[in-house]
C-alpha atoms as a PDB file:
ATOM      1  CA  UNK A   1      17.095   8.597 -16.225  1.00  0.00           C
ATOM      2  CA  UNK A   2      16.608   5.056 -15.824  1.00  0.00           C
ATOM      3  CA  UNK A   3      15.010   2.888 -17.984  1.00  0.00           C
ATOM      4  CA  UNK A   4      11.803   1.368 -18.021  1.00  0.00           C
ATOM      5  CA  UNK A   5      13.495  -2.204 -16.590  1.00  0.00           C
ATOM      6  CA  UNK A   6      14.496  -0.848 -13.562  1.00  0.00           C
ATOM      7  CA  UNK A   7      11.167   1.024 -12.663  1.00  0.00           C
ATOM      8  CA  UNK A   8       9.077  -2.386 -13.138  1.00  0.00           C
ATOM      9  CA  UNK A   9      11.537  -3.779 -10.898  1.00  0.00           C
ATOM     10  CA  UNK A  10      11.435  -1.215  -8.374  1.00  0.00           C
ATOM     11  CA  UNK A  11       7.648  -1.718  -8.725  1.00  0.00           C
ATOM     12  CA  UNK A  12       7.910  -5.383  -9.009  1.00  0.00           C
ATOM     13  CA  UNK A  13      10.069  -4.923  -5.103  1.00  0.00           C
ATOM     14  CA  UNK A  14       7.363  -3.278  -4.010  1.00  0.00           C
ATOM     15  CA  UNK A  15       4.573  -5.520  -4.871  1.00  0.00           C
ATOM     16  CA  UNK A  16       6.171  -8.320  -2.955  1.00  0.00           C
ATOM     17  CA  UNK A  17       6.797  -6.025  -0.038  1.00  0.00           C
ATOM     18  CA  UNK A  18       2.975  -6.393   0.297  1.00  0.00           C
ATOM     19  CA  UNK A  19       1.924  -3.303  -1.198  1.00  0.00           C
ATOM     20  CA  UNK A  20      -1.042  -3.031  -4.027  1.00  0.00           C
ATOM     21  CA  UNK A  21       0.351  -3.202  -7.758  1.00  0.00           C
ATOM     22  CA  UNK A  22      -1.516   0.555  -7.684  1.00  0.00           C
ATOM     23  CA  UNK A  23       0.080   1.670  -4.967  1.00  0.00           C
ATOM     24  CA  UNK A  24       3.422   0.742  -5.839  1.00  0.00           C
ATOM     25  CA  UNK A  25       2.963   1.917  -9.984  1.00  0.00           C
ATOM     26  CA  UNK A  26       1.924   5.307  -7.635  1.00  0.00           C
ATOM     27  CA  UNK A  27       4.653   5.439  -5.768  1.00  0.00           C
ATOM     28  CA  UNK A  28       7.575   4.853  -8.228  1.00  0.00           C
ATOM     29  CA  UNK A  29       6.210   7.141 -10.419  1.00  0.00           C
ATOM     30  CA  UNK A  30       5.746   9.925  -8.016  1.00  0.00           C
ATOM     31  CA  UNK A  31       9.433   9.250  -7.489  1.00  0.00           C
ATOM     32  CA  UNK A  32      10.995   9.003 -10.944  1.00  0.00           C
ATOM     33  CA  UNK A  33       8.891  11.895 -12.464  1.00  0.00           C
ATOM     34  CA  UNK A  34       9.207  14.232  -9.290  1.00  0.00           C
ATOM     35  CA  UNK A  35       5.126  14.490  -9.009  1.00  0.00           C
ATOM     36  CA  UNK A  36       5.035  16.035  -5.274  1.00  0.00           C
ATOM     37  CA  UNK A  37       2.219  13.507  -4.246  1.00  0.00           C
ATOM     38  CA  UNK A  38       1.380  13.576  -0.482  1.00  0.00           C
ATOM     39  CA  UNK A  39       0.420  10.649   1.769  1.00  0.00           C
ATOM     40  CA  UNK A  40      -2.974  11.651   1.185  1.00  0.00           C
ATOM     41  CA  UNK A  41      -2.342  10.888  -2.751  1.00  0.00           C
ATOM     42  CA  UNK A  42      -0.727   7.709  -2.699  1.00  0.00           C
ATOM     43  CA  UNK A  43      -3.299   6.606  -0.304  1.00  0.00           C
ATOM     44  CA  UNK A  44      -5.917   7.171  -2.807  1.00  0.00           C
ATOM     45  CA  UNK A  45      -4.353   4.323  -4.749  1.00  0.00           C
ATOM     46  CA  UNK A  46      -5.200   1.924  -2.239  1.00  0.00           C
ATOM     47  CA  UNK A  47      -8.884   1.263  -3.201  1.00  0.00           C
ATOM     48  CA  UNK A  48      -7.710   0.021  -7.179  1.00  0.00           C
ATOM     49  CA  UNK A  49      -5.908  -2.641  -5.565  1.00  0.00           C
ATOM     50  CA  UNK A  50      -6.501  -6.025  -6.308  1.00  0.00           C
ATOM     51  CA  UNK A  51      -8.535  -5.393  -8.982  1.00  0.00           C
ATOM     52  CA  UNK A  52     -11.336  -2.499  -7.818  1.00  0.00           C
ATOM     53  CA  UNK A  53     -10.446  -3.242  -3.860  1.00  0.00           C
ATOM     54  CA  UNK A  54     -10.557  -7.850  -4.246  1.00  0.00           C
ATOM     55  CA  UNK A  55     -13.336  -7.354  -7.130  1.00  0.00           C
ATOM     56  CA  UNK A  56     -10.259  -8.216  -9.796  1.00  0.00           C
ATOM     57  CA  UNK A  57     -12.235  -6.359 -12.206  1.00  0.00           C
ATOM     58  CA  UNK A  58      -9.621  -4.280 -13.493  1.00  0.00           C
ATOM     59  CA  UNK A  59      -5.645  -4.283 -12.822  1.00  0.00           C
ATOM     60  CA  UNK A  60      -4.351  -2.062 -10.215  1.00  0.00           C
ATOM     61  CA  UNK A  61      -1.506  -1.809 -12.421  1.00  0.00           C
ATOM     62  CA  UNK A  62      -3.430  -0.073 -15.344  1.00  0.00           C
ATOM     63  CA  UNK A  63      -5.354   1.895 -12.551  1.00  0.00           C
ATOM     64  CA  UNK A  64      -1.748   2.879 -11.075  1.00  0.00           C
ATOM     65  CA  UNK A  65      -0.838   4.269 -14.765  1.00  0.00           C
ATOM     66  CA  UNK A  66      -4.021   5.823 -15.023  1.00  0.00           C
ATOM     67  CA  UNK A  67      -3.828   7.886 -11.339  1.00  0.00           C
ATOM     68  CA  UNK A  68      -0.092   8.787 -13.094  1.00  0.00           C
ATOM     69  CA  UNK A  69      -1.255   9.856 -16.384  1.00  0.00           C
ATOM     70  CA  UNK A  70      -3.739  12.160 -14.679  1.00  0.00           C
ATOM     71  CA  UNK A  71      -1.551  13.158 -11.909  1.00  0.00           C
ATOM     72  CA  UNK A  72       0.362  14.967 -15.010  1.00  0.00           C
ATOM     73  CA  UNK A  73      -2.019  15.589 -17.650  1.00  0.00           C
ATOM     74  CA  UNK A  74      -5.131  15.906 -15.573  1.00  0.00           C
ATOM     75  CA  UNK A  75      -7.127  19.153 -14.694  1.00  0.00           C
ATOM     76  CA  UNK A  76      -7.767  21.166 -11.787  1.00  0.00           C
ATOM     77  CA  UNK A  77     -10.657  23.362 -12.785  1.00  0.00           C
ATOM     78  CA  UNK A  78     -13.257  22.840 -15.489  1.00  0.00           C
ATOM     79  CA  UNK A  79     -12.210  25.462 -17.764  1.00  0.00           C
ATOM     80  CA  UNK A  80      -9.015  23.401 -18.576  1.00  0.00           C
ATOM     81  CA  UNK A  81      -8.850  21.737 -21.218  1.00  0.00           C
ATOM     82  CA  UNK A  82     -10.420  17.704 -20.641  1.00  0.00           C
ATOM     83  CA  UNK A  83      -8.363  14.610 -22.057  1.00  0.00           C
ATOM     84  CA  UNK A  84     -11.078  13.479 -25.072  1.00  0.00           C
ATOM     85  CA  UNK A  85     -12.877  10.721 -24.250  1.00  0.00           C
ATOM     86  CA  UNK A  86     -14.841   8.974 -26.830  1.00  0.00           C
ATOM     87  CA  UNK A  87     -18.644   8.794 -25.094  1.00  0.00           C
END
């Protein structure tokens, strides 16, 4: 298992191989934690790029964690049970 150094450098690689900061968080994670995400769900981490697609309102980074976190702990039907969110 490697550590967390050598994902943020894999990440880090792929950031300044032109992709997103989202995209890449996406993609090594889908990698190191065997996820089974498609195309079609690493493309859906295009649009947190650069902050909220250019609006640099939030960092695609965090929004990369976030499509991670969910891609393991997240639901597929509503009887699951929902991650608590404070309202």
């Amino acid at each position: 298992m490697p550590d967390s150094t050598v994902l943020a450098k894999k990440a880090t690689q792929l950031f300044k191989d032109g992709f997103y900061c989202s995209e890449a968080i996406i993609q090594v994670f889908n990698e190191h934690l065997d996820l089974g995400l498609n195309e079609n769900a690493i493309r859906m981490a295009t649009g947190f790029g650069a902050g909220l697609r250019g609006g640099k309102c939030c960092c695609g980074s965090l929004t990369g964690a976030v499509m991670v976190l969910s891609a393991v702990k997240g639901r597929t039907t509503k009887e699951e049970m929902s991650m608590k969110c404070s309202h």
